[in-house]
N, C-alpha and C. Protein backbone atom coordinates (compact mmCIF):
# COMPACT_ATOMS: atom_id res chain seq x y z
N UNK A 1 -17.26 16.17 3.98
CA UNK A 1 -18.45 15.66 4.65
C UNK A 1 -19.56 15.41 3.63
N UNK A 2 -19.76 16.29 2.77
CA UNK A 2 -20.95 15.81 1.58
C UNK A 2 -20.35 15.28 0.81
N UNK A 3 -19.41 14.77 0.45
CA UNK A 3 -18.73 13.24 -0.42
C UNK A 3 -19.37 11.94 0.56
N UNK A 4 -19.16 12.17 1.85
CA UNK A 4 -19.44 11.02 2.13
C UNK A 4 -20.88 10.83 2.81
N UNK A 5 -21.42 12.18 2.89
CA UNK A 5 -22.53 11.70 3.09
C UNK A 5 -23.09 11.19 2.13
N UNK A 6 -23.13 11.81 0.64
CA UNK A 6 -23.82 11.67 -0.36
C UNK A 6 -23.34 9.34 -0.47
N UNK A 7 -21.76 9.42 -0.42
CA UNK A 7 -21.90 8.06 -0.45
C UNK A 7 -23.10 7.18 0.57
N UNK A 8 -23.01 7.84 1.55
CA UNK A 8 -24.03 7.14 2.60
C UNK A 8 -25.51 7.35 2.41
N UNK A 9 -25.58 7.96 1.56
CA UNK A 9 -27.19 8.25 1.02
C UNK A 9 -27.43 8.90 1.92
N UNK A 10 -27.09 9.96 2.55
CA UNK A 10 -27.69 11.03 3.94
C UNK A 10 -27.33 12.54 3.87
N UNK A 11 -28.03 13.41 4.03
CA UNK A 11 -27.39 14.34 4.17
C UNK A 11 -26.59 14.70 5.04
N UNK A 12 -25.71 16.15 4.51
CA UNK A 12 -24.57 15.94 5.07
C UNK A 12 -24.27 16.43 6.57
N UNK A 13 -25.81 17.14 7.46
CA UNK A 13 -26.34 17.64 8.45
C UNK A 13 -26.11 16.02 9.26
N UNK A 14 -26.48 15.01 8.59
CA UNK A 14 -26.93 13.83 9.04
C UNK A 14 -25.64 13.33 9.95
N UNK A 15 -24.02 13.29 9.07
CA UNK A 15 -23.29 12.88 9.55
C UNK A 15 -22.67 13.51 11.20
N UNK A 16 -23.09 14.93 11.28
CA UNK A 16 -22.84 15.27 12.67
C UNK A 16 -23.63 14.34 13.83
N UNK A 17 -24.86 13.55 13.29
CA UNK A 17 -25.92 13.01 14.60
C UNK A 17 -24.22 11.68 15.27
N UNK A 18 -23.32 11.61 14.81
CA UNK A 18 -22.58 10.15 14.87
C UNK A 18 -21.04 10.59 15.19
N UNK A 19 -21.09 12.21 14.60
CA UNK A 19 -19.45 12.20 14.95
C UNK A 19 -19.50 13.93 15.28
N UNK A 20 -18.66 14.65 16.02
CA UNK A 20 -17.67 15.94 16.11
C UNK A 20 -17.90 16.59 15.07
N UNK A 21 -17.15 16.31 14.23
CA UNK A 21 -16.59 17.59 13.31
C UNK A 21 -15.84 16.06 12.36
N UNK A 22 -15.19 16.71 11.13
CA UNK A 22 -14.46 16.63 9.88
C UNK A 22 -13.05 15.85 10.51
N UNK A 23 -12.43 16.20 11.64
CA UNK A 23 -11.25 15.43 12.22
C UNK A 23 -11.62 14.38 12.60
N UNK A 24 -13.05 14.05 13.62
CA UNK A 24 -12.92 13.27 14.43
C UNK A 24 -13.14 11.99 13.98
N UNK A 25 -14.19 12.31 11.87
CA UNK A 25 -14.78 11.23 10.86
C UNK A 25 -13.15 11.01 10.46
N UNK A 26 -12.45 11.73 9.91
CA UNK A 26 -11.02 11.11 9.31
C UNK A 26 -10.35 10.45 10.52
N UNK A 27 -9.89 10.35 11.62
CA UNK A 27 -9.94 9.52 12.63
C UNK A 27 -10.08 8.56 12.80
N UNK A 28 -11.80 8.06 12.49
CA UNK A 28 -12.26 6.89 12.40
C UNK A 28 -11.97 6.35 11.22
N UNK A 29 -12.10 7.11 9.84
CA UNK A 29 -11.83 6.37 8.69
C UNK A 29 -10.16 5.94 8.70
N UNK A 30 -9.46 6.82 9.28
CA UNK A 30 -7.94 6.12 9.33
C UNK A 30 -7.47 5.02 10.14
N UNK A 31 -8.45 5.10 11.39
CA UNK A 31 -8.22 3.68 12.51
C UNK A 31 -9.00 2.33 11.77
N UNK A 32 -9.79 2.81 10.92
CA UNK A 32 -10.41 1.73 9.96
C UNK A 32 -9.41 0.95 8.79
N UNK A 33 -8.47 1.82 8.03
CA UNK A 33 -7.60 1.34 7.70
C UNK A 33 -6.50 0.62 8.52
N UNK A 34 -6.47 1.29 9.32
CA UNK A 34 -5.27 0.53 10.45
C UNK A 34 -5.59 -0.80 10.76
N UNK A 35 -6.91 -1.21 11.00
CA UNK A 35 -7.66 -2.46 11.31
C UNK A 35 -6.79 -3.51 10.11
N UNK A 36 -6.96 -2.77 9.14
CA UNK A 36 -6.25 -3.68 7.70
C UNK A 36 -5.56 -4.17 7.59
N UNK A 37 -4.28 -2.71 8.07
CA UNK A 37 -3.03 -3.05 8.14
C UNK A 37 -2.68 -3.89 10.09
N UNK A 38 -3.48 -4.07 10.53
CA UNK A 38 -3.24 -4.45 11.92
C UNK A 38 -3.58 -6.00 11.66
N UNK A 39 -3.94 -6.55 10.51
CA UNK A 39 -4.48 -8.11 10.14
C UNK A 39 -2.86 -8.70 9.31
N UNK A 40 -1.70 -7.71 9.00
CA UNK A 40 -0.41 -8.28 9.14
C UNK A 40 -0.03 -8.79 10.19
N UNK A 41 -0.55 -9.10 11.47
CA UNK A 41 -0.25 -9.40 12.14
C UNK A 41 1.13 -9.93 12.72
N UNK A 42 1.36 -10.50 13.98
CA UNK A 42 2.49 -11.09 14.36
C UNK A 42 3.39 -12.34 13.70
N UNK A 43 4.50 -11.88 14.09
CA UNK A 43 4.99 -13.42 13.04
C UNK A 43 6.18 -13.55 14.22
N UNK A 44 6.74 -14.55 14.17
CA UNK A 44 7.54 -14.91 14.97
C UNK A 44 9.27 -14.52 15.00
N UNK A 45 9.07 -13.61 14.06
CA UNK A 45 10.32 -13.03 13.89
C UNK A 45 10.26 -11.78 13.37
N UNK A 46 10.67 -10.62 14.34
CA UNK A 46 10.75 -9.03 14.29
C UNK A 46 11.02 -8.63 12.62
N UNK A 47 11.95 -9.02 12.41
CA UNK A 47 12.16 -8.43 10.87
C UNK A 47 11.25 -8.82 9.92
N UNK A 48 10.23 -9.93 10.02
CA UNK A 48 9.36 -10.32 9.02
C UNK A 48 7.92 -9.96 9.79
N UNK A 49 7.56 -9.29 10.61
CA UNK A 49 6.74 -8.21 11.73
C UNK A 49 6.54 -7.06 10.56
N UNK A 50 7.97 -6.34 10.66
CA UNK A 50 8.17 -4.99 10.54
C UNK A 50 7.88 -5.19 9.41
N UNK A 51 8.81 -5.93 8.31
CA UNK A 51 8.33 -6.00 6.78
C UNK A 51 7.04 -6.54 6.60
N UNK A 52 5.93 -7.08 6.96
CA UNK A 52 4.85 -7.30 6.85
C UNK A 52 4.30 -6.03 6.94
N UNK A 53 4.14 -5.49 8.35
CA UNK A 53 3.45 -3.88 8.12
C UNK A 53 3.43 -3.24 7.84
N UNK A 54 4.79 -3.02 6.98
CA UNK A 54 5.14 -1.52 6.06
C UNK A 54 4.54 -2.30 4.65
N UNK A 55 4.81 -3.39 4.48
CA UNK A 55 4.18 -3.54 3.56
C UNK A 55 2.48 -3.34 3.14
N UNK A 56 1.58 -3.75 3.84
CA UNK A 56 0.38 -4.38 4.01
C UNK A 56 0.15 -2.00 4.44
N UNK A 57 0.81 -1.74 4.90
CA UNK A 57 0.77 -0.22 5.02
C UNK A 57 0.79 0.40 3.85
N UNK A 58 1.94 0.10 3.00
CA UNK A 58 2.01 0.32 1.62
C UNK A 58 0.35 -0.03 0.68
N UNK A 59 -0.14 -1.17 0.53
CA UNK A 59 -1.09 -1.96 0.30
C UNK A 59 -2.40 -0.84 0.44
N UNK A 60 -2.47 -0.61 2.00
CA UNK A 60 -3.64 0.29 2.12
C UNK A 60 -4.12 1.16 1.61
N UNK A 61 -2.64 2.21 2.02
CA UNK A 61 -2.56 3.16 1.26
C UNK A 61 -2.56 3.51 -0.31
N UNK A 62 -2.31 2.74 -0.89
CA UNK A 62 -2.54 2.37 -2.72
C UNK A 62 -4.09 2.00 -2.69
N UNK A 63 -4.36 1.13 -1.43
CA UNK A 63 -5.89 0.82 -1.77
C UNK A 63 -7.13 2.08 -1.72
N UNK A 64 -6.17 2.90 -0.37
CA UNK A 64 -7.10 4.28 -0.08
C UNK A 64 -5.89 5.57 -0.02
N UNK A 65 -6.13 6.24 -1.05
CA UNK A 65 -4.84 6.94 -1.40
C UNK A 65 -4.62 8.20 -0.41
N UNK A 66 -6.32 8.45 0.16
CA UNK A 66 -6.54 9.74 1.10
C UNK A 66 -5.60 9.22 2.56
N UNK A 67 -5.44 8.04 2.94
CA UNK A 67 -4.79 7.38 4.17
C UNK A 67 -3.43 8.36 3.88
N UNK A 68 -2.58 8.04 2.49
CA UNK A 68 -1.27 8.47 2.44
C UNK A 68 -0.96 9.92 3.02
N UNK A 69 -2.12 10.48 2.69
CA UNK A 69 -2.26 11.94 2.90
C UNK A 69 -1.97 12.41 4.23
N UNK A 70 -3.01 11.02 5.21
CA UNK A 70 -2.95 11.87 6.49
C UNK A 70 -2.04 11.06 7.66
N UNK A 71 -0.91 10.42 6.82
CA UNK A 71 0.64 9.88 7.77
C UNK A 71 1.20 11.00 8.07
N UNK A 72 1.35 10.56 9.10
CA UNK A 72 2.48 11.74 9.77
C UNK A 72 2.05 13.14 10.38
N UNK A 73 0.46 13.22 9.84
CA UNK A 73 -0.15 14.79 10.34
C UNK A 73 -0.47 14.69 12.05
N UNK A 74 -2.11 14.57 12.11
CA UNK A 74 -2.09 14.25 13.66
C UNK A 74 -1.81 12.62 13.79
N UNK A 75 -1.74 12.65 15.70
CA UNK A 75 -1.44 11.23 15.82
C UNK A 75 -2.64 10.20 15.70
N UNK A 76 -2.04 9.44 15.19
CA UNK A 76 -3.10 8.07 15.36
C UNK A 76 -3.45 7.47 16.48
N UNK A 77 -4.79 7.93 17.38
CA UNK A 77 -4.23 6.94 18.05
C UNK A 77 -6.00 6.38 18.71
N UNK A 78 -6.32 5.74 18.05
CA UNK A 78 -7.23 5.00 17.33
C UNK A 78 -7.05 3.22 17.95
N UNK A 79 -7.94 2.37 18.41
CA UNK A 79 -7.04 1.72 18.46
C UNK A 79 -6.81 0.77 17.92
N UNK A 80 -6.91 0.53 16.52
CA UNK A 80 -6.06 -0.18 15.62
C UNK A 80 -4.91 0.12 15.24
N UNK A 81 -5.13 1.85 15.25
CA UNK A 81 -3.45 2.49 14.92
C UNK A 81 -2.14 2.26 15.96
N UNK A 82 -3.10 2.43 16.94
CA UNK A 82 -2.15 2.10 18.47
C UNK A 82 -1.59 0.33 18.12
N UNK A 83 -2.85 -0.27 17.85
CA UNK A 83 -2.36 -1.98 17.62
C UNK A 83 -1.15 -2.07 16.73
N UNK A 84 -1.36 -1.38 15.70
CA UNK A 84 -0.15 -1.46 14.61
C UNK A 84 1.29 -0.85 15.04
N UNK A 85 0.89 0.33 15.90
CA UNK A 85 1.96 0.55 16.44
C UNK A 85 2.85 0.12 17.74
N UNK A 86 2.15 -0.54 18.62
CA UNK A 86 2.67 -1.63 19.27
C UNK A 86 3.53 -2.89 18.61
N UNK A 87 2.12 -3.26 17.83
CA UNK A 87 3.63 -4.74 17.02
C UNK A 87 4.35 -4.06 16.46
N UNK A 88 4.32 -2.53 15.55
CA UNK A 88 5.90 -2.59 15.00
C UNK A 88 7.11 -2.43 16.17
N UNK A 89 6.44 -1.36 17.21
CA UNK A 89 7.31 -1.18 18.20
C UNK A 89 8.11 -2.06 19.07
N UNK A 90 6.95 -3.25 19.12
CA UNK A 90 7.64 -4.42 19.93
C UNK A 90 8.92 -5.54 19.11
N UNK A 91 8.43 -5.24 17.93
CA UNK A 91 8.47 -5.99 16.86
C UNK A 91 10.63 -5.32 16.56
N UNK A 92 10.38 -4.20 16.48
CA UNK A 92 12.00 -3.63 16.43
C UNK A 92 12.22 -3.54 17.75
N UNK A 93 11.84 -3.59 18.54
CA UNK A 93 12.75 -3.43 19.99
C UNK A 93 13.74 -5.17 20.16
N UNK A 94 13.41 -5.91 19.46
CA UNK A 94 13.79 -7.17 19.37
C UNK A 94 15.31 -7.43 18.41
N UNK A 95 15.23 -6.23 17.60
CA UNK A 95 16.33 -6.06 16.47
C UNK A 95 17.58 -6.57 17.41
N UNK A 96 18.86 -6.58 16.98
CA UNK A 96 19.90 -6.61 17.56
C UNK A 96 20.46 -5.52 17.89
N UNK A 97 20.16 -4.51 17.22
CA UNK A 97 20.88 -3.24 16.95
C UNK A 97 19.87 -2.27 18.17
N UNK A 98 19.04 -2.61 18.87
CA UNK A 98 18.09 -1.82 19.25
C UNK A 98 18.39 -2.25 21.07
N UNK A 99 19.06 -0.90 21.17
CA UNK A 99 19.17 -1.23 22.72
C UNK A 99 18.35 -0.88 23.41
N UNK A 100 18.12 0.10 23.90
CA UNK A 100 16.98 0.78 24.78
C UNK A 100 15.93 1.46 24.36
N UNK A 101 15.44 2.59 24.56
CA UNK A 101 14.31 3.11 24.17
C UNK A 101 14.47 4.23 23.47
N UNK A 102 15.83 4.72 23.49
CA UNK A 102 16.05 5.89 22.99
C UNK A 102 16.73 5.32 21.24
N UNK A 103 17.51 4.37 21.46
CA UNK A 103 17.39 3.30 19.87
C UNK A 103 15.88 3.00 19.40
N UNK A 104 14.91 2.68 19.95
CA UNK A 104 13.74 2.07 19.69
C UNK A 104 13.17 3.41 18.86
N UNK A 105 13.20 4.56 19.81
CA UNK A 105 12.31 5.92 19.26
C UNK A 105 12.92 6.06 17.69
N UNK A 106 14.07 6.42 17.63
CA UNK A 106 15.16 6.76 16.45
C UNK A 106 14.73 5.59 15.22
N UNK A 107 14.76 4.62 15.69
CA UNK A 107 14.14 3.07 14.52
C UNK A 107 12.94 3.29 14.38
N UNK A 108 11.98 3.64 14.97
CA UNK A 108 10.35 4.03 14.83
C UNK A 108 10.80 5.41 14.50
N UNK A 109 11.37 6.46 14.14
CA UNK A 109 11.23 7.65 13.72
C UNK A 109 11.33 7.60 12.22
N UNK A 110 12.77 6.84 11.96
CA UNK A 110 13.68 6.31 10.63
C UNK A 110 12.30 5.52 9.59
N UNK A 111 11.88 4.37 10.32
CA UNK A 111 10.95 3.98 9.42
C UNK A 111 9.63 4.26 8.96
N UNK A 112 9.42 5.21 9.71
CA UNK A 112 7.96 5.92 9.86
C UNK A 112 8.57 7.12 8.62
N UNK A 113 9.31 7.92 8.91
CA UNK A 113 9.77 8.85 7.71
C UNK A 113 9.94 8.39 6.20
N UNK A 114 10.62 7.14 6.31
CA UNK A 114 10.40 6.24 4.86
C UNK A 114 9.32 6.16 4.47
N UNK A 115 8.43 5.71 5.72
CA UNK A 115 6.91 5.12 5.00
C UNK A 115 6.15 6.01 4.25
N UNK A 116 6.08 7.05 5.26
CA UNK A 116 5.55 8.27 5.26
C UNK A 116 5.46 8.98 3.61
N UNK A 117 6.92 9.38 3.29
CA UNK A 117 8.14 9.99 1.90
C UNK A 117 7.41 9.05 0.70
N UNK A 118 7.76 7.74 1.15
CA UNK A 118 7.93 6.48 -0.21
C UNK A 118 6.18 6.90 -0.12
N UNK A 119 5.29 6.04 0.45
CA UNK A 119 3.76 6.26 0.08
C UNK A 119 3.63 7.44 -0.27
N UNK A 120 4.02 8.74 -0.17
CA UNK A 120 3.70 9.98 -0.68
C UNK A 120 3.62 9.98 -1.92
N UNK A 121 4.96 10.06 -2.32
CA UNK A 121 5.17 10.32 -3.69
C UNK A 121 4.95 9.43 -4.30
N UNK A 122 4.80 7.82 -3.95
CA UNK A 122 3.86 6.97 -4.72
C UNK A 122 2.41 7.56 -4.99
N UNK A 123 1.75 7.85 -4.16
CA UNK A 123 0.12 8.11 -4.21
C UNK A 123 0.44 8.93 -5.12
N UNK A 124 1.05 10.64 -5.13
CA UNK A 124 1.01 11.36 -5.98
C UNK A 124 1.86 11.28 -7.00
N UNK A 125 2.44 10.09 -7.61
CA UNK A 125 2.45 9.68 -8.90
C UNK A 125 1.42 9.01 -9.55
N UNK A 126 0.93 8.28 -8.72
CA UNK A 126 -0.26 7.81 -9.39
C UNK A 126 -1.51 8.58 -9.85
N UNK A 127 -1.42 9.65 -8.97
CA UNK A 127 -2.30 10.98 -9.01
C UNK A 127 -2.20 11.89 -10.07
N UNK A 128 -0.91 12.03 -10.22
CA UNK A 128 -0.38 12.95 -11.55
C UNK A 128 -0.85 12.26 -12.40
N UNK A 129 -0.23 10.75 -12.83
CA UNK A 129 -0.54 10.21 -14.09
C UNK A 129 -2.22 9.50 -14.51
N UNK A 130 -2.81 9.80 -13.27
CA UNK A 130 -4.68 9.67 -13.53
C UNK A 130 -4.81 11.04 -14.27
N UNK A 131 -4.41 12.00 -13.54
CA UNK A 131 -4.89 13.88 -13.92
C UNK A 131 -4.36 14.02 -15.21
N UNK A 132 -3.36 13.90 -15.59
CA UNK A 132 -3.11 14.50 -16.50
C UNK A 132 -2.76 13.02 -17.58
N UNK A 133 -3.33 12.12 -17.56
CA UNK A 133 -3.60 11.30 -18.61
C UNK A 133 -2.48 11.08 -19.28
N UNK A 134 -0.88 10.92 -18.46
CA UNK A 134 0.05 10.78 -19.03
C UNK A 134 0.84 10.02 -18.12
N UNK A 135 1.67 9.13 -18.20
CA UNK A 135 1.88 8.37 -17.48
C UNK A 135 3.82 8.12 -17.76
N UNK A 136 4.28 7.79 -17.30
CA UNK A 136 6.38 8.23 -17.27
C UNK A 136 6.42 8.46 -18.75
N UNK A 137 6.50 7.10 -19.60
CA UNK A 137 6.75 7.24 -20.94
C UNK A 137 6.74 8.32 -21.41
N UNK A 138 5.49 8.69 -21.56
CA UNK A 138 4.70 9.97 -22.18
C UNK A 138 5.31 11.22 -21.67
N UNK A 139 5.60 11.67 -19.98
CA UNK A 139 6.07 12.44 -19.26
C UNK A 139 7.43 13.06 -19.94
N UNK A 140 8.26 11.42 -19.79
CA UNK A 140 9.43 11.57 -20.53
C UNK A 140 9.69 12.40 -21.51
N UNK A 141 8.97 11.58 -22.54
CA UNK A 141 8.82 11.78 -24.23
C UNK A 141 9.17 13.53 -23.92
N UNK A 142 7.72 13.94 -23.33
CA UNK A 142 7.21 15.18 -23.47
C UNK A 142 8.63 16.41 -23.16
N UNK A 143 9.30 15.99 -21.84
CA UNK A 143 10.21 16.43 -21.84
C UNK A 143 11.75 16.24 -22.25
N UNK A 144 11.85 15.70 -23.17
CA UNK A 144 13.07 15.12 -23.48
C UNK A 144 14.26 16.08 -24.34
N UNK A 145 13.00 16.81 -25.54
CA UNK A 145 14.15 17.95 -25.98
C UNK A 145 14.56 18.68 -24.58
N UNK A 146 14.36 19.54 -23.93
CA UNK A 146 14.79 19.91 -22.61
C UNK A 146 15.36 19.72 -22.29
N UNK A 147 15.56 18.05 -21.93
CA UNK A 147 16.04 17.34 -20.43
C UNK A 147 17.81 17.09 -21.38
N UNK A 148 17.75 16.82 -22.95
CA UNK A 148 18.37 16.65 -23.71
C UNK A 148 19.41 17.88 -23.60
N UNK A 149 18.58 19.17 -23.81
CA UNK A 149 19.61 20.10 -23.63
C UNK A 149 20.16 20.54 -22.43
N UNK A 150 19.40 20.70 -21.78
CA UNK A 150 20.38 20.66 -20.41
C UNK A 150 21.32 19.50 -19.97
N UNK A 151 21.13 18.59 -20.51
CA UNK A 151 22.08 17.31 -19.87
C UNK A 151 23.66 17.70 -21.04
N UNK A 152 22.78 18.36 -22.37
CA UNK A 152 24.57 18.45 -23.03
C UNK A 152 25.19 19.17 -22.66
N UNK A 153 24.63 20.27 -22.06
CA UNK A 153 25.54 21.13 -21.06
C UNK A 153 26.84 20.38 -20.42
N UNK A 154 26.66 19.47 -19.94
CA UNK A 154 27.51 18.96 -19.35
C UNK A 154 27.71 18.89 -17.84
N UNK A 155 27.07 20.50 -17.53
CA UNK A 155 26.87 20.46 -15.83
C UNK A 155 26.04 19.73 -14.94
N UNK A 156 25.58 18.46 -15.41
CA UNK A 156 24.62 17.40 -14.38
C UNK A 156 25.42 15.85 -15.13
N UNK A 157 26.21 15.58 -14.76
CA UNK A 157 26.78 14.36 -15.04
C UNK A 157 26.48 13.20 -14.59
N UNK A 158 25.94 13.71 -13.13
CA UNK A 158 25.69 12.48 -12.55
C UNK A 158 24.29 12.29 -12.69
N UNK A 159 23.53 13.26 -12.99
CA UNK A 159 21.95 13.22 -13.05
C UNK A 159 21.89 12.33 -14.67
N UNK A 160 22.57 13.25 -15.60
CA UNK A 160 22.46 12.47 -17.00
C UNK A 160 22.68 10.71 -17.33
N UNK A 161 23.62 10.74 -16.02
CA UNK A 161 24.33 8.99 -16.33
C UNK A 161 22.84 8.06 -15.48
N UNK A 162 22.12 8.86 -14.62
CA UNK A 162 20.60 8.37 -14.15
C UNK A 162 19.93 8.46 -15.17
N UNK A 163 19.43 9.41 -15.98
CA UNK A 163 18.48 9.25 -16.76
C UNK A 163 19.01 8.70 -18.42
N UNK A 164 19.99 8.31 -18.53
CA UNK A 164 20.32 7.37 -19.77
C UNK A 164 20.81 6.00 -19.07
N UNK A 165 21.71 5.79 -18.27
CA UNK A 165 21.74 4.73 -17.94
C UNK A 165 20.85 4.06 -17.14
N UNK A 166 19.68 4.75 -16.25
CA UNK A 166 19.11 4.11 -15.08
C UNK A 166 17.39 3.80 -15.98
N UNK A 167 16.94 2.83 -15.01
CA UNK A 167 15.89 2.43 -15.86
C UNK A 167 14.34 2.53 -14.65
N UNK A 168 13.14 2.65 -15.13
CA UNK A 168 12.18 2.91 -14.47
C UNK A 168 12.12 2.01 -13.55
N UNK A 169 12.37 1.83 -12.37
CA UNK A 169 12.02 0.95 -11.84
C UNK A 169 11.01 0.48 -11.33
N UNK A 170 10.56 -0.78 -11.04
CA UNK A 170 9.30 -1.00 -10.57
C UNK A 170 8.77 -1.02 -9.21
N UNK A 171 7.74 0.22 -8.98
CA UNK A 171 7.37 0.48 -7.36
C UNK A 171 7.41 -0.03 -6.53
N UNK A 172 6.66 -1.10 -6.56
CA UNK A 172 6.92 -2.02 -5.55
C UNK A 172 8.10 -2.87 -4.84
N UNK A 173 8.94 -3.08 -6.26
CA UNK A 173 10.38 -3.79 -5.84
C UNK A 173 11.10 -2.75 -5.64
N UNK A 174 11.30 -1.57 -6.05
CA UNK A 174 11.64 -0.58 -5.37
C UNK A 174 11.64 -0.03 -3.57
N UNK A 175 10.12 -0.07 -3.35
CA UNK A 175 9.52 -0.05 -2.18
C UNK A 175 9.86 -0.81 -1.10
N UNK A 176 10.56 -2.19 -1.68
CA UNK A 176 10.77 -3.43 -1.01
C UNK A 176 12.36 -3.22 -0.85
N UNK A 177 12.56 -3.17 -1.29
CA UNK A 177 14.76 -2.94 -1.69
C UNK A 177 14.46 -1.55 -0.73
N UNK A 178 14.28 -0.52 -0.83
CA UNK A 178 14.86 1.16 0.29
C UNK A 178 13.97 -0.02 1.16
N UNK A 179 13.24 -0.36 1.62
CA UNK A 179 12.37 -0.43 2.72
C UNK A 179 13.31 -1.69 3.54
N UNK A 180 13.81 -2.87 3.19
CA UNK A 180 14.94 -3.76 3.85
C UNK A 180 15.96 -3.00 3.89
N UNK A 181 16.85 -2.39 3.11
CA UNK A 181 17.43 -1.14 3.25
C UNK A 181 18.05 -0.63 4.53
N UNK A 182 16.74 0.10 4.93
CA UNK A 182 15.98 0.80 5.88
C UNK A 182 16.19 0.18 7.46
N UNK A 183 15.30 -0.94 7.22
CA UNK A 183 15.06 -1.80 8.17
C UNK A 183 16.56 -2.59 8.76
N UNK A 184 17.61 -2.76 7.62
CA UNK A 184 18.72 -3.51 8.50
C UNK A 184 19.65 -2.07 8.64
N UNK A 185 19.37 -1.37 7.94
CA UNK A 185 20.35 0.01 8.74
C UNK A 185 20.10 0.65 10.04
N UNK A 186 18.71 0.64 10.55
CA UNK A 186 18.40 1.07 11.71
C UNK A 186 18.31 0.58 12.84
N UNK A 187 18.54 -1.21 12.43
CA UNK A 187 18.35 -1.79 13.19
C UNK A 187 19.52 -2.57 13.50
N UNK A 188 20.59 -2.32 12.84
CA UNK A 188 21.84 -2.56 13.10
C UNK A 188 23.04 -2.29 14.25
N UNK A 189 24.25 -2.77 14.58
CA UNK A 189 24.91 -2.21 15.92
C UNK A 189 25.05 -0.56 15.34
N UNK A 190 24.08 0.20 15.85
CA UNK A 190 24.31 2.03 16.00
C UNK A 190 25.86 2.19 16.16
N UNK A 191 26.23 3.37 15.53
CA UNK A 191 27.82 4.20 14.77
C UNK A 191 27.45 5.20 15.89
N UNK A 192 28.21 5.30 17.13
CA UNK A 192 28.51 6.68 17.90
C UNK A 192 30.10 6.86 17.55
């Protein structure tokens, strides 16, 4: 509350004349982002819906890293958040793979957990490598005698053939590849 009052030039007594409490301001500041991500708007085809909003979700959240924080805690339901969650909802109920409502919940559970996971540990990589002024390379470097000796061990074979053969990949195309992924696995004819 005094971060943002001080941004608002007010004290921080001031911000209670307008809101509750500390939940009810993150609330509004998260249905404010949703507004953002709610300007992906509709497109005329469900799968380029869904990939628009996870994307433009992705987007936000890099833009406001505190958003990443508070996916998945309480519900959103705000109503831009509600807006966003209508078009995705309507948006996969259209899939092929998506029969009723009990498919629909499971596809909105599946991609919400991705979003949720992937923006996490994005934000707090980016977080680590602001704090501690070191960024993969460097990370690497730092640990490499280590990572060196434990890999000659021999007992991580498959981890070692990742970190010599596999290469950093880049977040976003990363983000984009699990996230289509994602999207045609859940939304595919369901395996009973």
């Amino acid at each position: 509350m005094r971060k943002i009052a001080k941004e608002l030039g007010v004290g921080p007594m001031r911000l209670y004349d307008y809101v509750i409490n500390r939940s009810e301001l993150l609330d509004l500041m998260v249905d404010a982002v949703y507004a953002q991500i709610a300007e992906a708007g509709q497109h005329s085809e469900w799968r380029v819906t869904v990939l628009a909003i996870a994307h433009a979700t992705r987007a936000a959240a890099l833009d406001h890293e505190w958003f990443a924080d508070l996916l998945g805690g309480r519900p959103q339901l705000g109503p831009h958040a509600l807006a966003v969650g209508e078009s995705t909802a309507a948006a996969l109920s259209q899939a092929p793979g998506v029969r009723g409502v009990d498919d629909l919940q499971r596809a909105l559970g599946a991609l919400n957990a991705f979003l949720i996971g992937a923006l996490r540990s994005e934000v707090t990589e980016r977080r680590t490598a602001r704090s501690t002024g070191t960024d993969v390379t460097a990370w690497q470097a730092s640990l490499g005698p280590y990572l060196t000796r434990m890999l000659d061990t021999g007992r991580y074979p498959t981890v070692a053939r990742l970190v010599i053969d596999g290469a950093h990949l880049d977040a976003e195309e990363t983000f984009h590849h699990n996230l289509t992924t994602i999207v045609d696995g859940i939304t595919s004819h369901p395996h009973r």
